[in-house]
C-alpha atoms as a PDB file:
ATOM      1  CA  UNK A   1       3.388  -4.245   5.629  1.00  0.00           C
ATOM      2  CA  UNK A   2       5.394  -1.480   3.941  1.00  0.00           C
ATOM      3  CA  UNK A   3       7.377  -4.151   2.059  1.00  0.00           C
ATOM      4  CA  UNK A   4       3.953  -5.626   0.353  1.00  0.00           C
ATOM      5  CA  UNK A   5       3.051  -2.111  -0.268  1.00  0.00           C
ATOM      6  CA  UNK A   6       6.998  -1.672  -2.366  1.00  0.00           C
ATOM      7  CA  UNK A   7       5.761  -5.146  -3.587  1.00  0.00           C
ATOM      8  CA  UNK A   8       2.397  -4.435  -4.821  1.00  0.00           C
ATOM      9  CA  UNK A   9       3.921  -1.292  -6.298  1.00  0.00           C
ATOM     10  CA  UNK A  10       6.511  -2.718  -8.541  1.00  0.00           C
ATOM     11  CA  UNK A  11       3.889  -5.550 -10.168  1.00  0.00           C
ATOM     12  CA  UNK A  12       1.711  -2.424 -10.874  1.00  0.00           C
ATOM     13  CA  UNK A  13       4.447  -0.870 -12.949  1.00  0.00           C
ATOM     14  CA  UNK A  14       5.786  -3.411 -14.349  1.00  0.00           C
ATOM     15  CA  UNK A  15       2.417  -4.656 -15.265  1.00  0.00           C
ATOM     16  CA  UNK A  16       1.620  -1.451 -17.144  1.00  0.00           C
ATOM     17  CA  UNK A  17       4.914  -0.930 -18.711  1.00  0.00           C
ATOM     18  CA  UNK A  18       3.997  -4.818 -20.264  1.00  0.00           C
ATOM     19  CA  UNK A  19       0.287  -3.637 -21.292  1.00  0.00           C
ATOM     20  CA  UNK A  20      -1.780  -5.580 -18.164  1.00  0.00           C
ATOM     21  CA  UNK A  21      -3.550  -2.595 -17.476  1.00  0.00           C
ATOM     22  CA  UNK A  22      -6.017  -4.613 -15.171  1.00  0.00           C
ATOM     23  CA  UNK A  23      -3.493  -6.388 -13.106  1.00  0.00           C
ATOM     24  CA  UNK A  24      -1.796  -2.992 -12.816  1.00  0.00           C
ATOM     25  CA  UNK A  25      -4.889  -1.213 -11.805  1.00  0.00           C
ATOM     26  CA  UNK A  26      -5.922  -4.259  -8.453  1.00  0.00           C
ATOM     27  CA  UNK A  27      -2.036  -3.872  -7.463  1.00  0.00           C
ATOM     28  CA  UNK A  28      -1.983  -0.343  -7.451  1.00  0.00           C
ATOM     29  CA  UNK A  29      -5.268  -0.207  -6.041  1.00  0.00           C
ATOM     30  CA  UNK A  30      -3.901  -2.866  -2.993  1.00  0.00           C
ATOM     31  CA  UNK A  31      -1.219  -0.548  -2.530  1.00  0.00           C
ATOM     32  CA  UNK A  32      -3.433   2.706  -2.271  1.00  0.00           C
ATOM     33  CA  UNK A  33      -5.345   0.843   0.282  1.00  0.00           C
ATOM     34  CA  UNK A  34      -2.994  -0.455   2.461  1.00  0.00           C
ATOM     35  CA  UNK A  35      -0.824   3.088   2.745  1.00  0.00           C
ATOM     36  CA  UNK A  36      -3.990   4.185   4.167  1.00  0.00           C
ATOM     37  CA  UNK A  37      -4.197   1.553   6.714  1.00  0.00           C
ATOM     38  CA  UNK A  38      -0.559   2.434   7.594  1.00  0.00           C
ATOM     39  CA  UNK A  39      -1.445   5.936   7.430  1.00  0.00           C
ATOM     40  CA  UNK A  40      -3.790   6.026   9.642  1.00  0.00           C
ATOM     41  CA  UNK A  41      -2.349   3.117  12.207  1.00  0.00           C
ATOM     42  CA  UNK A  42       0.003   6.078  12.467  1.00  0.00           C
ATOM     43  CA  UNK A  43      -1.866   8.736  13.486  1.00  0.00           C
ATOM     44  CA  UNK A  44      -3.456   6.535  16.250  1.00  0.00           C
ATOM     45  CA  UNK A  45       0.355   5.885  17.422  1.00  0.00           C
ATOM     46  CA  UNK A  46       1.092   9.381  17.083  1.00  0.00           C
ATOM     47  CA  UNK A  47      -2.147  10.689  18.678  1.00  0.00           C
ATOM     48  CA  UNK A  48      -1.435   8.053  21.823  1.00  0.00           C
ATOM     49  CA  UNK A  49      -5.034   6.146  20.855  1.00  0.00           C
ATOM     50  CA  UNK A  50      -3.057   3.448  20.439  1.00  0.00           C
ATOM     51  CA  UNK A  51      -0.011   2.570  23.060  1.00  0.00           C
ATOM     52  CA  UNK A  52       3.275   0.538  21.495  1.00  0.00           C
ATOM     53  CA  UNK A  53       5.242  -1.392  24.353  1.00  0.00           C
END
């Protein structure tokens, strides 16, 4: 997951440093979205909600 997040990331910049200021704005928005699904996977890890074996 982390490297579609580096993924998303680099299309968003270099689609702004081309002009796509749309396509730049849905890839960074993917990205914002999906550190906060890895975010807060690990706080459940951390906080023992959720068990890893």
């Amino acid at each position: 997951m982390l490297k579609l997040i580096l993924i998303l990331l680099i299309i968003a910049a270099v689609a702004a440093l081309l002009g796509f200021g749309s396509i730049s704005g849905v890839a960074l928005t993917g990205a914002k979205f999906l550190i906060g699904v890895v975010l807060v996977l690990f706080l459940l890890v951390v906080l023992g909600i959720i068990a890893l074996s």
